[in-house]
C-alpha atoms as a PDB file:
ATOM      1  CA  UNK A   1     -43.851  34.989-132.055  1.00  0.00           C
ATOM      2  CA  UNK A   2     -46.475  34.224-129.015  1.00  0.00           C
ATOM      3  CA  UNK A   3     -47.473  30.624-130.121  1.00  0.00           C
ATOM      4  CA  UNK A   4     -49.816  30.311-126.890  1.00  0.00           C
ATOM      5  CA  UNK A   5     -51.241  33.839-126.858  1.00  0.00           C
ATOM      6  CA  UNK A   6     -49.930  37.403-125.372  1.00  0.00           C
ATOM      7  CA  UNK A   7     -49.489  35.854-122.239  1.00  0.00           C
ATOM      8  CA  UNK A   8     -47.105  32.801-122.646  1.00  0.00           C
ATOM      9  CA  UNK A   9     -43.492  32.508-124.083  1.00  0.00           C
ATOM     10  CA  UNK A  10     -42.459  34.782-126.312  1.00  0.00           C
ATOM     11  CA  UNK A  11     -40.090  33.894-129.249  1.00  0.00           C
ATOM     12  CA  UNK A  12     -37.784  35.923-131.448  1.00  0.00           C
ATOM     13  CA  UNK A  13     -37.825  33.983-135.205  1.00  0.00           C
ATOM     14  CA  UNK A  14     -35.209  34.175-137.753  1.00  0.00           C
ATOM     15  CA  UNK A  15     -35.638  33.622-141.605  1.00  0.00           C
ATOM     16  CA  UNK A  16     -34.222  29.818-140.950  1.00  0.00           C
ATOM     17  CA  UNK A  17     -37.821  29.459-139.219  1.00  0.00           C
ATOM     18  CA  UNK A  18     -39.578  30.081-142.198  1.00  0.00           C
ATOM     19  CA  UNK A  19     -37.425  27.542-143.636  1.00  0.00           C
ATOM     20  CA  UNK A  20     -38.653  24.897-141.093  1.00  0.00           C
ATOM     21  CA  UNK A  21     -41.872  25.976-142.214  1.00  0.00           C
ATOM     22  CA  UNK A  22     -41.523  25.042-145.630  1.00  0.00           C
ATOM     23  CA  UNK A  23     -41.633  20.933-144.286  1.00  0.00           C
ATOM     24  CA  UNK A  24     -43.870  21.155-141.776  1.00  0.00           C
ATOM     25  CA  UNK A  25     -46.075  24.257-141.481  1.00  0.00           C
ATOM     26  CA  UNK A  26     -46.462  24.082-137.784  1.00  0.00           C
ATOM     27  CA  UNK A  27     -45.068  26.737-135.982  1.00  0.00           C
ATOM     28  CA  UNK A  28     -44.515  24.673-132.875  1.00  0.00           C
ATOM     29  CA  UNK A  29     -42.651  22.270-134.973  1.00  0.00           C
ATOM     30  CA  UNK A  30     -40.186  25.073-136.340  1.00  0.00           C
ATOM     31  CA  UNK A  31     -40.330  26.661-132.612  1.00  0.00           C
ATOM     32  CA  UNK A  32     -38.570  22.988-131.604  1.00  0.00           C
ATOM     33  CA  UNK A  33     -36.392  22.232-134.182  1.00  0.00           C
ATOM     34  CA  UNK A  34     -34.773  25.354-134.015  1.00  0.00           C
ATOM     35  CA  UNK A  35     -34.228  25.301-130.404  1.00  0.00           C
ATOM     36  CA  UNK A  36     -32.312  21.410-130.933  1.00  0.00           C
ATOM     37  CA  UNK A  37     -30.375  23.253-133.173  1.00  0.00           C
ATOM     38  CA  UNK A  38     -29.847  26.042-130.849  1.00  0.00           C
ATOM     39  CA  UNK A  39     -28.910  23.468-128.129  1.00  0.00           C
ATOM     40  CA  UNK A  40     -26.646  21.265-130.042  1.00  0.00           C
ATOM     41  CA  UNK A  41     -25.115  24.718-131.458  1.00  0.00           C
ATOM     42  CA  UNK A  42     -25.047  27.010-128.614  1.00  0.00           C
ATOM     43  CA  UNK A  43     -25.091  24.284-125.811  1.00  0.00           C
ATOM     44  CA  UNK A  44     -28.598  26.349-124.567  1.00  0.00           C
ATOM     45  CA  UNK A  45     -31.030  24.920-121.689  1.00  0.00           C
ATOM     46  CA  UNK A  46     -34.333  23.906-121.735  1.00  0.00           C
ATOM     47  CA  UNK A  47     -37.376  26.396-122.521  1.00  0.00           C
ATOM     48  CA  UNK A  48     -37.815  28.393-119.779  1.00  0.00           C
ATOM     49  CA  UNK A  49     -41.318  29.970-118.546  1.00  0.00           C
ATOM     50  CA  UNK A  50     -44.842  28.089-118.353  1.00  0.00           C
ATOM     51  CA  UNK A  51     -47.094  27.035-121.356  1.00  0.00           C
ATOM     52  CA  UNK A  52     -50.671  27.558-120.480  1.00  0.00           C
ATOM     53  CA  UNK A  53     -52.702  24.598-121.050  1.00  0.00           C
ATOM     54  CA  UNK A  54     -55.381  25.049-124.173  1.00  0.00           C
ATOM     55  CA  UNK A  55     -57.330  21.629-123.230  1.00  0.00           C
ATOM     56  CA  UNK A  56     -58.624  19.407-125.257  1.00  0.00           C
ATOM     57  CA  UNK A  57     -58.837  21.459-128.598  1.00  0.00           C
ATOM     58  CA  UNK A  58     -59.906  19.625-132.156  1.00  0.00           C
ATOM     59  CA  UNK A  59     -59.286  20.502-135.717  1.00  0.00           C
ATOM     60  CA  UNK A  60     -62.628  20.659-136.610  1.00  0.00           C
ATOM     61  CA  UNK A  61     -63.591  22.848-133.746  1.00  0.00           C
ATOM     62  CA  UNK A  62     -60.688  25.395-134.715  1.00  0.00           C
ATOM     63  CA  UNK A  63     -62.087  24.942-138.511  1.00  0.00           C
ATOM     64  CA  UNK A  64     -65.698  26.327-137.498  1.00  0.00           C
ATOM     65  CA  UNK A  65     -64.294  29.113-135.424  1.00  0.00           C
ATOM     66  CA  UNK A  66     -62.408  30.362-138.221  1.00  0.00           C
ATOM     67  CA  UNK A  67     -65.768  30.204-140.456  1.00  0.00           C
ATOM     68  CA  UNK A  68     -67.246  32.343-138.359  1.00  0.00           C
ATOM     69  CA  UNK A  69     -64.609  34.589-137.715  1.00  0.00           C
ATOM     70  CA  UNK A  70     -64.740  34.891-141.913  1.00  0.00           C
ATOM     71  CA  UNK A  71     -68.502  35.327-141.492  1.00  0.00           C
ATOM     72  CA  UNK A  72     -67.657  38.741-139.413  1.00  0.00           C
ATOM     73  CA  UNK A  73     -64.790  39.720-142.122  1.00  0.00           C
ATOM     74  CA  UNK A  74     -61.400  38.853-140.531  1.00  0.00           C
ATOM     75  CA  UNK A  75     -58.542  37.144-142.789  1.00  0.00           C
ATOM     76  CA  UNK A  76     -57.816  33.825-140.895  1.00  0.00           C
ATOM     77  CA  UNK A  77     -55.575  32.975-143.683  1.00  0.00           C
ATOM     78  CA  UNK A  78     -58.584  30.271-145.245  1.00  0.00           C
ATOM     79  CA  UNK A  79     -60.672  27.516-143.088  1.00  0.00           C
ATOM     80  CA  UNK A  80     -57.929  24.820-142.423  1.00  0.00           C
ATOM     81  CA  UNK A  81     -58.432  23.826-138.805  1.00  0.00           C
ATOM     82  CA  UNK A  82     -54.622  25.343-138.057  1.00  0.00           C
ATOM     83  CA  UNK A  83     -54.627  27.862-135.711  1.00  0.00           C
ATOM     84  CA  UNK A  84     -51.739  30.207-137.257  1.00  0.00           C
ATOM     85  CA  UNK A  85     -50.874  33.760-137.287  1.00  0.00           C
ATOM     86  CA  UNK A  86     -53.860  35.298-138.946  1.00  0.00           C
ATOM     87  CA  UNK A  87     -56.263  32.939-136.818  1.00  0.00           C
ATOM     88  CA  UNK A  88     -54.823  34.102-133.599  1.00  0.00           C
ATOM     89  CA  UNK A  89     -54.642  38.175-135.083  1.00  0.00           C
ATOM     90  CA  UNK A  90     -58.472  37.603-135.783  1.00  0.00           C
ATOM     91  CA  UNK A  91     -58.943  36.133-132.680  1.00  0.00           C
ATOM     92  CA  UNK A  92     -56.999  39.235-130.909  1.00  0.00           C
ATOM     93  CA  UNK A  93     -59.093  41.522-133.051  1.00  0.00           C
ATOM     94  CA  UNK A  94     -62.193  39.651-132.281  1.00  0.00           C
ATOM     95  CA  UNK A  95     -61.575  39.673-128.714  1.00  0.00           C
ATOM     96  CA  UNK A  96     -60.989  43.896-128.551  1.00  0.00           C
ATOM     97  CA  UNK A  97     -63.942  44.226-130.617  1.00  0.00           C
ATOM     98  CA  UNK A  98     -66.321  42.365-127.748  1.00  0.00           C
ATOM     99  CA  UNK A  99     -64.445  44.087-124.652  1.00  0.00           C
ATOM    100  CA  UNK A 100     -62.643  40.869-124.072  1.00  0.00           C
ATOM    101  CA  UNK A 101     -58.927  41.010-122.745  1.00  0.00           C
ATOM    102  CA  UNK A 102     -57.148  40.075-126.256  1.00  0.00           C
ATOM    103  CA  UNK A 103     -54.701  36.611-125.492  1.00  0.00           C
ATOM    104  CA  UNK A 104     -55.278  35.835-129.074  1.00  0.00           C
ATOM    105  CA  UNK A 105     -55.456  32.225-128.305  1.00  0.00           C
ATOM    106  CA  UNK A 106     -58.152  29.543-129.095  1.00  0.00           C
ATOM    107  CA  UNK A 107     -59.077  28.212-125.984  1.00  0.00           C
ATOM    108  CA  UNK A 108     -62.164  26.336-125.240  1.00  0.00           C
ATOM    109  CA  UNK A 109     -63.991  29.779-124.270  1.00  0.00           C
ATOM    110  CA  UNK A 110     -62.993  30.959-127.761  1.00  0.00           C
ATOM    111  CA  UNK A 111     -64.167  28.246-129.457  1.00  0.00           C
ATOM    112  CA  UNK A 112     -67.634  28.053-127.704  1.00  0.00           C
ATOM    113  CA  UNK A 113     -68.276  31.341-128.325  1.00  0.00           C
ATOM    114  CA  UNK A 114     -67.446  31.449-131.900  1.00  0.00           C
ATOM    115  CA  UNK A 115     -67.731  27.947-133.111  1.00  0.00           C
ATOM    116  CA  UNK A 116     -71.556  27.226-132.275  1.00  0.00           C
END
């Protein structure tokens, strides 16, 4: 799982993050708890690696993205504002299809582009 696009951390998730899921649907959330448990388990460090900085990004500016990302016929998993794994696939796939390196992240250049 690459929660801030091809570029930053990389994550390998278990079933048990799913399961995190199922209270909180935020995969940064489930990313977080896990690695407490991890910590308190395993006696593991801190994350590692830098977390690009997305900016200021809203809700509502995520929602219209993914509207018009639907509008061009990718499955962003329905307009909630959440930028999850189909979001950030469409956005990947969007990205190819315009000659744009893929990071398959919303950043504000994403969401200018595509949320007009």
């Amino acid at each position: 799982m690459m929660p801030a696009g091809r570029h930053g951390p990389a994550f390998i998730v278990t079933p048990n993050f799913y399961v995190l899921k199922d209270y909180n649907m935020s995969d940064l959330y489930a990313l977080y708890v896990g690695h407490v448990g991890d910590r308190i388990a395993y006696g593991m460090g801190d994350f590692e690696g830098r977390w690009r900085d997305p900016g200021r990004v809203m809700r509502s500016d995520i929602a219209r993205m993914q509207q018009a990302l639907e509008g061009m016929g990718h499955d962003v998993g329905g307009v909630d504002g959440l930028p999850g794994f189909k979001t950030r696939r469409s956005i990947g796939r969007w990205q190819e299809a315009t000659g744009q390196r893929a990071t398959c992240f919303p950043d504000g250049g994403v969401i200018s582009a595509l949320a007009r």
